[in-house]
C-alpha atoms as a PDB file:
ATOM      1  CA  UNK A   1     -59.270  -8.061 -20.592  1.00  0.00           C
ATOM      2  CA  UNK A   2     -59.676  -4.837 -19.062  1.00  0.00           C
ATOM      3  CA  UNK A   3     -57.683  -6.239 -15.645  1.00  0.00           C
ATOM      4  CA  UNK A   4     -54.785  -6.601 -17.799  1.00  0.00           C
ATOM      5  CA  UNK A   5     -53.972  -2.977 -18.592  1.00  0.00           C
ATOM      6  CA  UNK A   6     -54.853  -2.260 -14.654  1.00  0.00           C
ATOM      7  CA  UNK A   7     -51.809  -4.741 -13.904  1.00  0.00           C
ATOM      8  CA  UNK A   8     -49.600  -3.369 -16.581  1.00  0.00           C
ATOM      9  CA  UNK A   9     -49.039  -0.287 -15.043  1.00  0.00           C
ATOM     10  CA  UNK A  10     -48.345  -1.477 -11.464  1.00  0.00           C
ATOM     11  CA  UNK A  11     -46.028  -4.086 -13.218  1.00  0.00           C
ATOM     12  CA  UNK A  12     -44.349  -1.098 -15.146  1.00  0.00           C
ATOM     13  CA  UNK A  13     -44.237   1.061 -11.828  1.00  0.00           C
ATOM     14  CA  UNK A  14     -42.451  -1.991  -9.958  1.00  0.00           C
ATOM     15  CA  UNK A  15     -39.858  -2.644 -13.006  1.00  0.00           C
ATOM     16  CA  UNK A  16     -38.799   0.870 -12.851  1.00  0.00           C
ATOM     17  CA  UNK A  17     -38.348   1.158  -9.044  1.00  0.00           C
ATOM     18  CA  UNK A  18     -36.403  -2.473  -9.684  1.00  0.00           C
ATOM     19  CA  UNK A  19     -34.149  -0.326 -12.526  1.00  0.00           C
ATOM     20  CA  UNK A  20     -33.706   2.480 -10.088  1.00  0.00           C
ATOM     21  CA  UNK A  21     -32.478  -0.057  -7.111  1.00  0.00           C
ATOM     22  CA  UNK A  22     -30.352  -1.865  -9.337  1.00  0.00           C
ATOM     23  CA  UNK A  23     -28.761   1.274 -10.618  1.00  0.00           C
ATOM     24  CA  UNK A  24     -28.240   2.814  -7.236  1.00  0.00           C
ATOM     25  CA  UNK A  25     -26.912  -0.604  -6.200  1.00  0.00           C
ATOM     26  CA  UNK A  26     -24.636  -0.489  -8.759  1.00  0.00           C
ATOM     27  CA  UNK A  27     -23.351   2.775  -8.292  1.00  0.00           C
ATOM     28  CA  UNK A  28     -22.951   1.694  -4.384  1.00  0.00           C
ATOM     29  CA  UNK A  29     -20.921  -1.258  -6.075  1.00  0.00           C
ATOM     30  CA  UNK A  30     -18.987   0.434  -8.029  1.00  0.00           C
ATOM     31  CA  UNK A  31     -17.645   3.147  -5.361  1.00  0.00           C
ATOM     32  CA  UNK A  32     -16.952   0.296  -2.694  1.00  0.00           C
ATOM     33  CA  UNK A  33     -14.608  -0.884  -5.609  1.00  0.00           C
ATOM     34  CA  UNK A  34     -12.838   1.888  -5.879  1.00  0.00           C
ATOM     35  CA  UNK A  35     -12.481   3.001  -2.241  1.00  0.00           C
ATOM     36  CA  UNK A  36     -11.239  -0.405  -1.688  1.00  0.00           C
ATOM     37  CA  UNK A  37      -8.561  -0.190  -4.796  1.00  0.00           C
ATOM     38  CA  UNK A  38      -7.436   2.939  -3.270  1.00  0.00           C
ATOM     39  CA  UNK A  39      -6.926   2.152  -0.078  1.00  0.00           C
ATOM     40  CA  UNK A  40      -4.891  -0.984  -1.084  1.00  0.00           C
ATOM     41  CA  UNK A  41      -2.542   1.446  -3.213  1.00  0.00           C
ATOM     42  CA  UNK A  42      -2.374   3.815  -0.484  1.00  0.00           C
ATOM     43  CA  UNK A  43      -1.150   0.648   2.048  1.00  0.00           C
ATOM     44  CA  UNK A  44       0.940  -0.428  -0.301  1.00  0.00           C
ATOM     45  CA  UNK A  45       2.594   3.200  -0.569  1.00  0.00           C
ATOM     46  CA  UNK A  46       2.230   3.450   3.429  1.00  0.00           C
ATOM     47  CA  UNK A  47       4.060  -0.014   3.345  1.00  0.00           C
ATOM     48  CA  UNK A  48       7.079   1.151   1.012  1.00  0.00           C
ATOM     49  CA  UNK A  49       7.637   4.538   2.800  1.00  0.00           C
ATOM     50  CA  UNK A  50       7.648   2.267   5.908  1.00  0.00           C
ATOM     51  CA  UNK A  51       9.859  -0.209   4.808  1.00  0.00           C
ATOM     52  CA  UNK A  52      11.989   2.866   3.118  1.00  0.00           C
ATOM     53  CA  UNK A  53      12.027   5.375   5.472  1.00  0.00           C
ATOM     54  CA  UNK A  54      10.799   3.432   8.962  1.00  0.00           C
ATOM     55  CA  UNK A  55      14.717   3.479  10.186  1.00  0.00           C
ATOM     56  CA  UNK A  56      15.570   7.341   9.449  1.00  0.00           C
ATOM     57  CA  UNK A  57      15.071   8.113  13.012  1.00  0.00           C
ATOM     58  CA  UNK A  58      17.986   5.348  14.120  1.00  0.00           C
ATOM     59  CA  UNK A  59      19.724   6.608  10.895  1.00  0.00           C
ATOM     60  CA  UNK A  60      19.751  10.106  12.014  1.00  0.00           C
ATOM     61  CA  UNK A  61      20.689   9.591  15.350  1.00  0.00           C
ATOM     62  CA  UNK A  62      24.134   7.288  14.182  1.00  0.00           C
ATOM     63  CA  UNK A  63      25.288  10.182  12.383  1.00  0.00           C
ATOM     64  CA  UNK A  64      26.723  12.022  15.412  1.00  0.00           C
ATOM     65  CA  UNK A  65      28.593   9.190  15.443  1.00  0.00           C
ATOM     66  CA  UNK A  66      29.957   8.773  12.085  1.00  0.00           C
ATOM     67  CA  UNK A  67      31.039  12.795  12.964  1.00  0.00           C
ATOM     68  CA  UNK A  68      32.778  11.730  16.067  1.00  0.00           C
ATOM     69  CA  UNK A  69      34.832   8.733  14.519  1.00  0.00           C
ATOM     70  CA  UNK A  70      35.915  11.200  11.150  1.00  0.00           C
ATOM     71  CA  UNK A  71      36.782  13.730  13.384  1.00  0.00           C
ATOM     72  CA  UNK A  72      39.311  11.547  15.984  1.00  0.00           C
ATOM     73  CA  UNK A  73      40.658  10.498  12.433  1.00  0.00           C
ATOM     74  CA  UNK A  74      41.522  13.777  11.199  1.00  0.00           C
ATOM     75  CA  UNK A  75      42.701  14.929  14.747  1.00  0.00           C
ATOM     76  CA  UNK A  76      45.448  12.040  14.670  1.00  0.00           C
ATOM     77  CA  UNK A  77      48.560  13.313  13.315  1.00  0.00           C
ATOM     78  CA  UNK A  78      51.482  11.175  11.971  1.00  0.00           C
ATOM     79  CA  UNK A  79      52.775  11.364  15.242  1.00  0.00           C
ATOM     80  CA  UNK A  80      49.792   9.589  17.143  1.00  0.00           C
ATOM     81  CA  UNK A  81      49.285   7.993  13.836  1.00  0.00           C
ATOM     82  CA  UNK A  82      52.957   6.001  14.732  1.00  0.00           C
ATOM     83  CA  UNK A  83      52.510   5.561  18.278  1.00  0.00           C
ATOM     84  CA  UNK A  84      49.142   4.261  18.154  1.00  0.00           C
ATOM     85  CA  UNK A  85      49.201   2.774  14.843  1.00  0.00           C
ATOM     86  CA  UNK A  86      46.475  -0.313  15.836  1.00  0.00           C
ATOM     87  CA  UNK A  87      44.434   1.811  17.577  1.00  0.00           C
ATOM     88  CA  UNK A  88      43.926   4.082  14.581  1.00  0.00           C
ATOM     89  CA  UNK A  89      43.578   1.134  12.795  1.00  0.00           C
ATOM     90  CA  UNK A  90      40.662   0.646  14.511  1.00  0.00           C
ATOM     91  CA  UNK A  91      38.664   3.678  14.232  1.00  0.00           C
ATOM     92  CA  UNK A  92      38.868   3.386  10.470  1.00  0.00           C
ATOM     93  CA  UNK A  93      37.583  -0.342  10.364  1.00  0.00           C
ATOM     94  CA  UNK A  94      34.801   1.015  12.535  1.00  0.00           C
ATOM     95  CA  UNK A  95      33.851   4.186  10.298  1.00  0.00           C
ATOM     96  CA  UNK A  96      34.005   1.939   7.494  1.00  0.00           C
ATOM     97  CA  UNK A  97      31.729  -0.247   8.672  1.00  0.00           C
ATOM     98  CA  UNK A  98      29.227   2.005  10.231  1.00  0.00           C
ATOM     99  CA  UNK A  99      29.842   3.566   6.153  1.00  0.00           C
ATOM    100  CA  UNK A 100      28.875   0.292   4.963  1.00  0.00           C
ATOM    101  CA  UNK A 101      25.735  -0.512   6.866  1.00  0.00           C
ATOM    102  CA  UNK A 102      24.311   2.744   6.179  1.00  0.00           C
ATOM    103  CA  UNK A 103      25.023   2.861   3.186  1.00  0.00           C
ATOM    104  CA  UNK A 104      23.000  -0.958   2.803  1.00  0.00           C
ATOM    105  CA  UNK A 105      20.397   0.709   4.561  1.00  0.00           C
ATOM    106  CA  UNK A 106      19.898   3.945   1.441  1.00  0.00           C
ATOM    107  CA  UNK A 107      21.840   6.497   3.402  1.00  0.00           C
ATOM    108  CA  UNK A 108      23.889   8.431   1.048  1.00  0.00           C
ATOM    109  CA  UNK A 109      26.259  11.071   1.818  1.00  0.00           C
ATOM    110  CA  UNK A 110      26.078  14.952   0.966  1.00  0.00           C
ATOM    111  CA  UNK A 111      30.010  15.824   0.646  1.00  0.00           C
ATOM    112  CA  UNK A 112      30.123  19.218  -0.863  1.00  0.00           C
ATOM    113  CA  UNK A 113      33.351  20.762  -1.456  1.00  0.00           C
ATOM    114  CA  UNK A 114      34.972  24.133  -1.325  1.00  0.00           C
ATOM    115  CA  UNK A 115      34.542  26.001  -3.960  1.00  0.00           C
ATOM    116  CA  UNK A 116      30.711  24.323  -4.956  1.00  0.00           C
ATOM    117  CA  UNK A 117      27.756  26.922  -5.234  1.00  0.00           C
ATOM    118  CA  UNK A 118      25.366  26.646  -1.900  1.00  0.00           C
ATOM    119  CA  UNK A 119      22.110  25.046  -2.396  1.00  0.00           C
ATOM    120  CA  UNK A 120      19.658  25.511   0.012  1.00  0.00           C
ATOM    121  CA  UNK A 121      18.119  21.843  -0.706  1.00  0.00           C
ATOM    122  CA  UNK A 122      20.961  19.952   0.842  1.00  0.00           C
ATOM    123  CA  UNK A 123      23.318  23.022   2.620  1.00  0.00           C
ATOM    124  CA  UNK A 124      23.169  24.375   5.517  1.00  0.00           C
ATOM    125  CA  UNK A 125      24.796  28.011   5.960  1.00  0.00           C
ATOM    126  CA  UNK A 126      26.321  28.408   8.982  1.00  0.00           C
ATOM    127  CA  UNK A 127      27.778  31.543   8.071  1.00  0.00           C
ATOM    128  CA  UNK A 128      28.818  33.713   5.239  1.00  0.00           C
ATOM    129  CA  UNK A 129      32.469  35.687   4.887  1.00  0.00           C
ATOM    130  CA  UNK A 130      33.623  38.009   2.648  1.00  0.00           C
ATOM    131  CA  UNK A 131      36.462  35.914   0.783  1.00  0.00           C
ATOM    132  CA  UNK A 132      38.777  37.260  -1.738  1.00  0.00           C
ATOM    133  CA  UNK A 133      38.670  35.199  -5.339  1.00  0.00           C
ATOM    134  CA  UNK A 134      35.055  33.991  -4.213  1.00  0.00           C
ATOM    135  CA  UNK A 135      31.772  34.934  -5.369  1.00  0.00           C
ATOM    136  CA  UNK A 136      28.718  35.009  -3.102  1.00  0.00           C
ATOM    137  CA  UNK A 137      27.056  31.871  -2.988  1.00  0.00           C
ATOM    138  CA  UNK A 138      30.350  29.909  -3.343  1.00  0.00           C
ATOM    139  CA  UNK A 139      31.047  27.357  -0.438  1.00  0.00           C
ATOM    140  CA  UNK A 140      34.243  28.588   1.344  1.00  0.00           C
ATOM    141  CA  UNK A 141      34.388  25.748   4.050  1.00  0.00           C
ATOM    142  CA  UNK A 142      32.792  22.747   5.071  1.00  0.00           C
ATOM    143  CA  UNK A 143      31.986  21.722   8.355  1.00  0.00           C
ATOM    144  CA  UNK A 144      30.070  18.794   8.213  1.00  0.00           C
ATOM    145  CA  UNK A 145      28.971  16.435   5.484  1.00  0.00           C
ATOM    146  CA  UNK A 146      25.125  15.745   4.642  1.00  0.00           C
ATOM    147  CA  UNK A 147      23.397  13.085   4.237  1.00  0.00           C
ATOM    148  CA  UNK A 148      20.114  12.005   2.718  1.00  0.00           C
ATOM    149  CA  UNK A 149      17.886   8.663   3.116  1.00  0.00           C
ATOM    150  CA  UNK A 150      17.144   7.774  -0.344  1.00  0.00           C
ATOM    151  CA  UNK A 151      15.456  10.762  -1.775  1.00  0.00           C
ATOM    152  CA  UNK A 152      14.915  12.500   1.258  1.00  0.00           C
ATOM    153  CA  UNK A 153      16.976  14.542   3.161  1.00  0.00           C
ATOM    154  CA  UNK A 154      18.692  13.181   6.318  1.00  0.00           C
ATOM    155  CA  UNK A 155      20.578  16.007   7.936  1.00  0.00           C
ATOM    156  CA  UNK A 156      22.480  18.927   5.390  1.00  0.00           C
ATOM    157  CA  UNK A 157      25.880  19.694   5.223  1.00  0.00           C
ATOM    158  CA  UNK A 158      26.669  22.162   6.674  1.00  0.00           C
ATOM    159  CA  UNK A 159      29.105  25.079   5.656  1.00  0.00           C
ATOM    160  CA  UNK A 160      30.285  28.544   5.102  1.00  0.00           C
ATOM    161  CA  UNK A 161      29.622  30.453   2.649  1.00  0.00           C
ATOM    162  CA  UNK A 162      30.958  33.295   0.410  1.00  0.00           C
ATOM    163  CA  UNK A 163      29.674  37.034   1.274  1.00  0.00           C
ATOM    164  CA  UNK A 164      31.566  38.702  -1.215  1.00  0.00           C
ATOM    165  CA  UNK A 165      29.337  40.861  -3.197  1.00  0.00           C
ATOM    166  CA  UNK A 166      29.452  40.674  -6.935  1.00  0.00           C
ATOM    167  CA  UNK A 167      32.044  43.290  -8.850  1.00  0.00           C
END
């Protein structure tokens, strides 16, 4: 009888080292978990953004483009407007359609208009001018319009902007 409370305690040692294993294994377990839930939301947001944003380089670089096509539109007056009637004809089926896959693509346009207040967010000033009947702050001309790639911006519009100090 006396071997059994010699083999209790070694027995008692070993189940508490076993606790202490399991626990730490546990632990082990459970951080693995969530370092591998994490980085399966954080490919799944890397995935989105990619799918989202992945063309905003092409995007960016069309809209020189877009620019070039509105402005051969607005230089055609109703004379070369008559003369070259199919030809102008043209241009706008191909603005429209560059509008169109853009805009199937989450490019939206920034189109301020005179008279708006500036906002740094989605303006660019590219200068400022005392105006009569304006306050500062007030957009006085725009040169080109904005655009932004769902949420984010693109390229701002950019304009002039009131100087005129407050009365």
């Amino acid at each position: 009888m006396g071997d059994e409370g010699i083999d209790a305690e070694p027995a008692e040692a070993e189940i508490e080292a076993l606790r202490a294993e399991r626990d730490d294994f546990r632990d082990r377990f459970m951080r693995a978990l969530a370092d591998a839930e994490n980085a399966r939301k954080r490919g799944e947001r890397d995935r989105r953004e990619a799918e989202q944003y992945g063309g905003s380089k092409l995007a960016r670089d069309l809209l020189p483009v877009y620019d070039n096509l509105k402005r051969a539109l607005d230089a055609a007056g109703d004379e070369q407007r008559a003369a070259a009637q199919a030809l102008i004809e043209g241009v706008e089926l191909t603005l429209r359609e560059l509008v169109n896959v853009l805009t199937r693509h989450g490019v939206q346009p920034v189109t301020p208009a005179v008279g708006d207040t500036f906002d740094p967010q989605i303006h660019q000033a590219m200068f400022e001018a005392p105006v009569p009947g304006t306050r500062a702050g007030d957009i006085i001309q725009v040169m080109t319009e904005g655009f932004l790639l769902h949420e984010r911006l693109l390229r701002p519009a950019q304009v002039g902007v009131s100087s005129t100090p407050k009365s």
